[in-house]
N, C-alpha and C. Protein backbone atom coordinates (compact mmCIF):
# COMPACT_ATOMS: atom_id res chain seq x y z
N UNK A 1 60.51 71.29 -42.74
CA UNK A 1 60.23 72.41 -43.60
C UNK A 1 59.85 73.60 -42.72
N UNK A 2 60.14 74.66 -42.54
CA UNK A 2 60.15 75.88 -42.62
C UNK A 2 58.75 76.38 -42.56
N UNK A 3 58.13 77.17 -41.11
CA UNK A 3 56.98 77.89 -41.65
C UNK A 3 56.59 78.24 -42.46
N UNK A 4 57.66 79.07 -42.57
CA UNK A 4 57.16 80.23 -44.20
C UNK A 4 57.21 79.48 -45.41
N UNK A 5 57.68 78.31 -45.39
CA UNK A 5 57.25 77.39 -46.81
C UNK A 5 55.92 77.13 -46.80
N UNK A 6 54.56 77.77 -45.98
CA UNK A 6 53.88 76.67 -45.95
C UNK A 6 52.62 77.61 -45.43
N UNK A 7 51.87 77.91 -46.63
CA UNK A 7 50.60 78.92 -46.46
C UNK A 7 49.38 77.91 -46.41
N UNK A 8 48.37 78.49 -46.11
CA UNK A 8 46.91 78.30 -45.72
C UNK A 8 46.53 78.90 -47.21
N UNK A 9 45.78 77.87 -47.44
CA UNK A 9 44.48 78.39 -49.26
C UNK A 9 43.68 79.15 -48.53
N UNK A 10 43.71 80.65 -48.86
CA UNK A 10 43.08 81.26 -48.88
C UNK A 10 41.70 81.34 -49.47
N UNK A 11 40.38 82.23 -48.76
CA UNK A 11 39.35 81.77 -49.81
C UNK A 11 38.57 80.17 -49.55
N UNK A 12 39.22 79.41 -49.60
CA UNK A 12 38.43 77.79 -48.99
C UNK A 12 39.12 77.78 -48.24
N UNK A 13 38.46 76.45 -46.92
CA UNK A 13 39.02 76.24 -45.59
C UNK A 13 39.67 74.93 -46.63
N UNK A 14 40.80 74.53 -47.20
CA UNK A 14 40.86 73.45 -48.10
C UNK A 14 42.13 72.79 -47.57
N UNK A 15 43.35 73.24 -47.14
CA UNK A 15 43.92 72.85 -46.67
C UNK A 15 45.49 74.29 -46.94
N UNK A 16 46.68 73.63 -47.49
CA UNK A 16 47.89 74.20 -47.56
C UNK A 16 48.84 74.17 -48.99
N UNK A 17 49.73 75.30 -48.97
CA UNK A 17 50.73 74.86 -49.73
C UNK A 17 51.53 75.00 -49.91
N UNK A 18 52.73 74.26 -49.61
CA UNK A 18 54.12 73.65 -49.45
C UNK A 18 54.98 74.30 -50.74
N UNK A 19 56.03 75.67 -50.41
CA UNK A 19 56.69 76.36 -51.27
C UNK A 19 57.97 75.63 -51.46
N UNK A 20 58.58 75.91 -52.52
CA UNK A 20 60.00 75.27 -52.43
C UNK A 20 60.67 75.85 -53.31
N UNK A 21 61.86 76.42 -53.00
CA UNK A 21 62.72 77.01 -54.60
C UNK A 21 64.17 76.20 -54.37
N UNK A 22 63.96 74.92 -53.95
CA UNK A 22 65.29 73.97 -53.68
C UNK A 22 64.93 72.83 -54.04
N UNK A 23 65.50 71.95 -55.39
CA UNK A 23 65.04 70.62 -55.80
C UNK A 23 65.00 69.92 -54.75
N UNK A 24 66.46 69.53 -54.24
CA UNK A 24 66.69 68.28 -53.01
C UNK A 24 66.05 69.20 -51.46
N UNK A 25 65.44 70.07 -50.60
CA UNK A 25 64.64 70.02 -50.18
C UNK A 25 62.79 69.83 -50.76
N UNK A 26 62.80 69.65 -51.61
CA UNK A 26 61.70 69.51 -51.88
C UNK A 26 61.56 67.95 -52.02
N UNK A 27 62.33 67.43 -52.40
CA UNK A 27 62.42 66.02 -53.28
C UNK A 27 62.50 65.33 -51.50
N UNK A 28 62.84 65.93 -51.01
CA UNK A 28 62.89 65.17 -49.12
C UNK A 28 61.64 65.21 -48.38
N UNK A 29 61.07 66.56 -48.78
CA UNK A 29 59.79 66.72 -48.01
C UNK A 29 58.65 65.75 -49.06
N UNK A 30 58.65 65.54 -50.36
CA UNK A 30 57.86 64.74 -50.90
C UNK A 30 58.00 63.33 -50.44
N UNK A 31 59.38 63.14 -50.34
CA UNK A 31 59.75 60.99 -49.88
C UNK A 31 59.36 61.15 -48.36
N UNK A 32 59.09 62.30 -47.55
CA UNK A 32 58.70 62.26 -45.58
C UNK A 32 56.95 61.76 -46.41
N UNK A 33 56.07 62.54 -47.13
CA UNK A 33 55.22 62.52 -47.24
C UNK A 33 54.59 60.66 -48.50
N UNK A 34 55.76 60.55 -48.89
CA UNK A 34 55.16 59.04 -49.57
C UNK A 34 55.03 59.36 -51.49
N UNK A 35 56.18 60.84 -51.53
CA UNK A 35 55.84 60.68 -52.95
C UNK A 35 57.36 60.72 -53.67
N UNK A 36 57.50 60.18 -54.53
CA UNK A 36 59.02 59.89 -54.88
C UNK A 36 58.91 60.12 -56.26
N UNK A 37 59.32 61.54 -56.71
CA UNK A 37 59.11 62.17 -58.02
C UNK A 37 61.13 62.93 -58.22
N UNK A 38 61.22 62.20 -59.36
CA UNK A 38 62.49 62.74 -60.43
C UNK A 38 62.36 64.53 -60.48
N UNK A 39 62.54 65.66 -59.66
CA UNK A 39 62.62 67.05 -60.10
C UNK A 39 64.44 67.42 -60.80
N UNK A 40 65.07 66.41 -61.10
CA UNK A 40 66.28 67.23 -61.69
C UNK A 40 65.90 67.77 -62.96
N UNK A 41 65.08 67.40 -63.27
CA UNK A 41 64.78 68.05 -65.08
C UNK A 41 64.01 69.29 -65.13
N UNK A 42 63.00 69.46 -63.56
CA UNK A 42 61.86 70.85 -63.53
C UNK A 42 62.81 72.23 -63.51
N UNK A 43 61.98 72.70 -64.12
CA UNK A 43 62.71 74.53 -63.84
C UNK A 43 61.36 74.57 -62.19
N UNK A 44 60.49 73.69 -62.54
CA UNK A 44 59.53 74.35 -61.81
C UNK A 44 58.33 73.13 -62.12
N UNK A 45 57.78 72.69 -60.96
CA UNK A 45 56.52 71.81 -61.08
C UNK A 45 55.76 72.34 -59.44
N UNK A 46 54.28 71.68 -60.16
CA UNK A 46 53.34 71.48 -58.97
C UNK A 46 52.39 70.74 -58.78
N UNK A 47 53.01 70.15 -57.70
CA UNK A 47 52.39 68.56 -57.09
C UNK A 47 50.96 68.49 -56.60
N UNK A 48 49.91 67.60 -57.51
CA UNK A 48 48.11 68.18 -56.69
C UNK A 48 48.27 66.93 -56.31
N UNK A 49 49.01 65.50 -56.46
CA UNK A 49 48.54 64.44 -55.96
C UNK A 49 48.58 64.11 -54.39
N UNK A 50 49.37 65.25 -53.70
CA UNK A 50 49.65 65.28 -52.26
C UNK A 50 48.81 65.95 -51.16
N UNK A 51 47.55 66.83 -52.24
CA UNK A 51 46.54 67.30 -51.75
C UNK A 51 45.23 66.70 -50.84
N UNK A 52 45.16 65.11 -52.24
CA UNK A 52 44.28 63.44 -51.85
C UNK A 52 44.85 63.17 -50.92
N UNK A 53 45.98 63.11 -50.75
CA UNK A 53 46.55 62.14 -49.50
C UNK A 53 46.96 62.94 -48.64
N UNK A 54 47.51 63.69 -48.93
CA UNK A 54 48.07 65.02 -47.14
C UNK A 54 47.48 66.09 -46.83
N UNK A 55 46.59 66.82 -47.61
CA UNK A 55 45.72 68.13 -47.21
C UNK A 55 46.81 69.41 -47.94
N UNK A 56 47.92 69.26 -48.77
CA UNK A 56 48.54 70.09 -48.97
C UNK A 56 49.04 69.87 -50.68
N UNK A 57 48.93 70.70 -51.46
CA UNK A 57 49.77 71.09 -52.74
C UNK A 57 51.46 71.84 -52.76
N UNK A 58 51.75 71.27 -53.43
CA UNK A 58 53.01 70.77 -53.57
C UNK A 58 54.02 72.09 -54.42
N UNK A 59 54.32 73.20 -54.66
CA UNK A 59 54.83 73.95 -55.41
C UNK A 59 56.56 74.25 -55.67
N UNK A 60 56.93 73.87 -56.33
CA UNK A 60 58.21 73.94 -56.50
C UNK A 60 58.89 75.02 -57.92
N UNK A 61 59.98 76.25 -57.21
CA UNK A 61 60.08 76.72 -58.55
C UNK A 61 61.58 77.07 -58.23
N UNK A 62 62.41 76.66 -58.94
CA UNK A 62 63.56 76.03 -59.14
C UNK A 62 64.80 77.37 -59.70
N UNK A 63 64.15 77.82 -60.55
CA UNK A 63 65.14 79.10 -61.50
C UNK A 63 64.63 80.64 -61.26
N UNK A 64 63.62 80.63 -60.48
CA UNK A 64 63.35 81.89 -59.37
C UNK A 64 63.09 82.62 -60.57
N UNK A 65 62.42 82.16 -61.68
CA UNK A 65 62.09 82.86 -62.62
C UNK A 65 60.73 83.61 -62.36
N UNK A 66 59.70 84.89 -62.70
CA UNK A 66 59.22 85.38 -62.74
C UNK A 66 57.74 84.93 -63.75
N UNK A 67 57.89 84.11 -64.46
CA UNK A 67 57.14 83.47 -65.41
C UNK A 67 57.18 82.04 -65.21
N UNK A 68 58.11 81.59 -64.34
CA UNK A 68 57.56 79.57 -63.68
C UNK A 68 57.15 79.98 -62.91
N UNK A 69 57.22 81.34 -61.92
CA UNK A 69 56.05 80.90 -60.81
C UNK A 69 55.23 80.81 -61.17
N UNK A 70 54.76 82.28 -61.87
CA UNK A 70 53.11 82.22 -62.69
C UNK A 70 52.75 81.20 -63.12
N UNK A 71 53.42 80.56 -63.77
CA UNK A 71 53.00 79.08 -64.65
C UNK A 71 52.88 78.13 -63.41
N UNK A 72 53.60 77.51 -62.21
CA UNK A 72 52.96 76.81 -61.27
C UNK A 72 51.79 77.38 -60.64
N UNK A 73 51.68 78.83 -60.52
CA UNK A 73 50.89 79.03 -59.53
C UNK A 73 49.56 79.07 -60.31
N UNK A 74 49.40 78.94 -61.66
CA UNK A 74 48.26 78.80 -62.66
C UNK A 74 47.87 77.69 -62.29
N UNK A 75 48.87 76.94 -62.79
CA UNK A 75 48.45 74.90 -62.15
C UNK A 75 47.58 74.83 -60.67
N UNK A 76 48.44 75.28 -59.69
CA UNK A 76 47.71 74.98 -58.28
C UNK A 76 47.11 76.09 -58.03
N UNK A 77 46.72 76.90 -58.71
CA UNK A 77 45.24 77.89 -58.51
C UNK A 77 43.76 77.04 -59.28
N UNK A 78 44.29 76.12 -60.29
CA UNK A 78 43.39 75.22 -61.06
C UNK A 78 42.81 74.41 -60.26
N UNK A 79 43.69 73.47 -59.46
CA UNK A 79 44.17 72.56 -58.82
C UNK A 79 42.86 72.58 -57.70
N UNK A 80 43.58 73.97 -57.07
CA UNK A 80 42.75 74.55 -55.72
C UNK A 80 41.35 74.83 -56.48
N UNK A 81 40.68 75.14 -57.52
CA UNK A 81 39.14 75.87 -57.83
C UNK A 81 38.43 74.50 -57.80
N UNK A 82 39.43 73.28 -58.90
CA UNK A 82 38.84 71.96 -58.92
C UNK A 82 38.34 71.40 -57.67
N UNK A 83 39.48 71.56 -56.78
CA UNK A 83 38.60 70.93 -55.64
C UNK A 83 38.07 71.35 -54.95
N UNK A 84 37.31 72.53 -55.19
CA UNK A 84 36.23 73.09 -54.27
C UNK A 84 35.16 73.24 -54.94
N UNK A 85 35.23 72.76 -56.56
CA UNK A 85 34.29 72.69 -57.66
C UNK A 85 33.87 74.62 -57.74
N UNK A 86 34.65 75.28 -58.10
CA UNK A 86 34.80 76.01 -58.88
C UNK A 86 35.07 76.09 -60.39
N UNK A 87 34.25 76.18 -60.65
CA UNK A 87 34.04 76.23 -62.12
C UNK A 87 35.23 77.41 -62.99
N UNK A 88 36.05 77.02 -63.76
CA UNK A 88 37.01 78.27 -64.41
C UNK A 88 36.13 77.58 -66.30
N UNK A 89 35.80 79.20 -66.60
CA UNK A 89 35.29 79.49 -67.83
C UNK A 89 36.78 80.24 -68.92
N UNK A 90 36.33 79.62 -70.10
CA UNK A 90 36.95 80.39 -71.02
C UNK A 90 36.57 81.72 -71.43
N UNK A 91 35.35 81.84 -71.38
CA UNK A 91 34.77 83.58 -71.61
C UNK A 91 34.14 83.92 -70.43
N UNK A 92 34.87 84.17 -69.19
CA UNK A 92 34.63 84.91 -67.90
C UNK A 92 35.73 85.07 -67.40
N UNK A 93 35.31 86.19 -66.53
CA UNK A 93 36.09 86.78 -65.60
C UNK A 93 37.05 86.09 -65.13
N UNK A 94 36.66 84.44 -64.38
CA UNK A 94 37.42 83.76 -63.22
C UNK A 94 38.36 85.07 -62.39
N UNK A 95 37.63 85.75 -61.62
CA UNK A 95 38.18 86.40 -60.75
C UNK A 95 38.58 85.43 -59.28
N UNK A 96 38.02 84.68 -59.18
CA UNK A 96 38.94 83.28 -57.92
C UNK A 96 39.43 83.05 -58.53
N UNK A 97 40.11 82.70 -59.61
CA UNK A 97 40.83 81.78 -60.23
C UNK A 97 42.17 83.06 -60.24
N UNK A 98 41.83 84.05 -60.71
CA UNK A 98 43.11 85.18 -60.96
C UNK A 98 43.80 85.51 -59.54
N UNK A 99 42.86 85.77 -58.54
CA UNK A 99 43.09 86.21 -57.19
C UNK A 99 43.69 85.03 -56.63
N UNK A 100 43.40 83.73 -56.48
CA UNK A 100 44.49 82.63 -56.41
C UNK A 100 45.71 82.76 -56.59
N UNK A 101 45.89 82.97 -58.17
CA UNK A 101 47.19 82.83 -58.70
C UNK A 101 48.17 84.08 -58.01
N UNK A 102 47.28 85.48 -57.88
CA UNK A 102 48.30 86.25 -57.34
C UNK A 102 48.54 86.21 -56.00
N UNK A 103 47.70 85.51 -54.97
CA UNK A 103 48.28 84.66 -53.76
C UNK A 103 49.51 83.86 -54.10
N UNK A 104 49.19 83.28 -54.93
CA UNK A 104 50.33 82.39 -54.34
C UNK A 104 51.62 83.22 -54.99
N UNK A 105 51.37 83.50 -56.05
CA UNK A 105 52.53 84.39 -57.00
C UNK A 105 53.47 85.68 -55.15
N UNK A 106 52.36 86.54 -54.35
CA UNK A 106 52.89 86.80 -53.63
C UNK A 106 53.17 85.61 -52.46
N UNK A 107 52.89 84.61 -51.89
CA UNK A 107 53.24 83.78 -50.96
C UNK A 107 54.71 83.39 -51.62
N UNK A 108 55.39 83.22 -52.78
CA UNK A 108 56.20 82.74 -53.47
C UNK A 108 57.53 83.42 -52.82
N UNK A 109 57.22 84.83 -53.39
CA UNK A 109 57.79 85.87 -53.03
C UNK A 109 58.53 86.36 -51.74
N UNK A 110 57.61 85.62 -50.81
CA UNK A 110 57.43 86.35 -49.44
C UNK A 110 58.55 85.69 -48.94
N UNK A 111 57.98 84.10 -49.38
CA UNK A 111 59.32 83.24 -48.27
C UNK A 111 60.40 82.63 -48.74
N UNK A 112 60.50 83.71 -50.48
CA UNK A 112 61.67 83.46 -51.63
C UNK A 112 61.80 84.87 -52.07
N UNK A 113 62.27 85.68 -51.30
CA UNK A 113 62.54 87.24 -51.96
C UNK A 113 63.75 87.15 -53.12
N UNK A 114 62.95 87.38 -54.15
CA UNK A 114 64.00 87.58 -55.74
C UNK A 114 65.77 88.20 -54.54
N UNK A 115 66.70 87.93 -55.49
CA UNK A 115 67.79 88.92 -55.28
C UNK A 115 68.42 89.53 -56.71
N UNK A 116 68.58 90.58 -57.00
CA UNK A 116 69.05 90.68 -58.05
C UNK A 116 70.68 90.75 -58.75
């Protein structure tokens, strides 16, 4: 995998996370790492169980859509607060929790520039 697939969590020293906008590279780098998950059906998923076992979250977004990233990068911005026991409220701010998501929303970007 590719540097630029592969950012530092910002904010916690927590570990990484593993970009992908290609099913079958992704589905290769999960079976190197010990996880053997069906993505022909995702527009877009994100993997926290690889976090327990490898130090890294798993993001995959498939149809370079503008609204699955957001929606993965909601998941592993969750993902990432849980395990640093960050608390996300329904009537607050969660300003870590927002600033997450637009990390990764730009990390997405960076080493998957849209084409139109």
């Amino acid at each position: 995998m590719a540097a630029k697939n592969v950012v530092d969590i910002p904010l916690f020293d927590v570990g990484r996370i593993a970009l992908f906008n290609d099913r079958k590279k992704m589905t290769r780098y999960l079976l190197s790492i010990g996880h053997d998950l069906d993505l022909s059906h995702s527009d877009g998923i994100c993997v926290y169980e690889t976090y327990q076992t490898n130090g890294v979250f798993v993001l995959g977004v498939f149809d370079n859509r503008p609204d699955t990233v957001a929606h993965e990068a909601f998941h592993v911005a969750l993902r990432i607060c849980s395990a640093v026991n960050v608390p996300v409220y329904l009537d607050a701010s969660n300003e870590t929790t927002a600033s997450m998501i637009g990390f990764v929303v730009r990390a997405f970007y960076k080493a998957f520039p849209r084409h139109p």
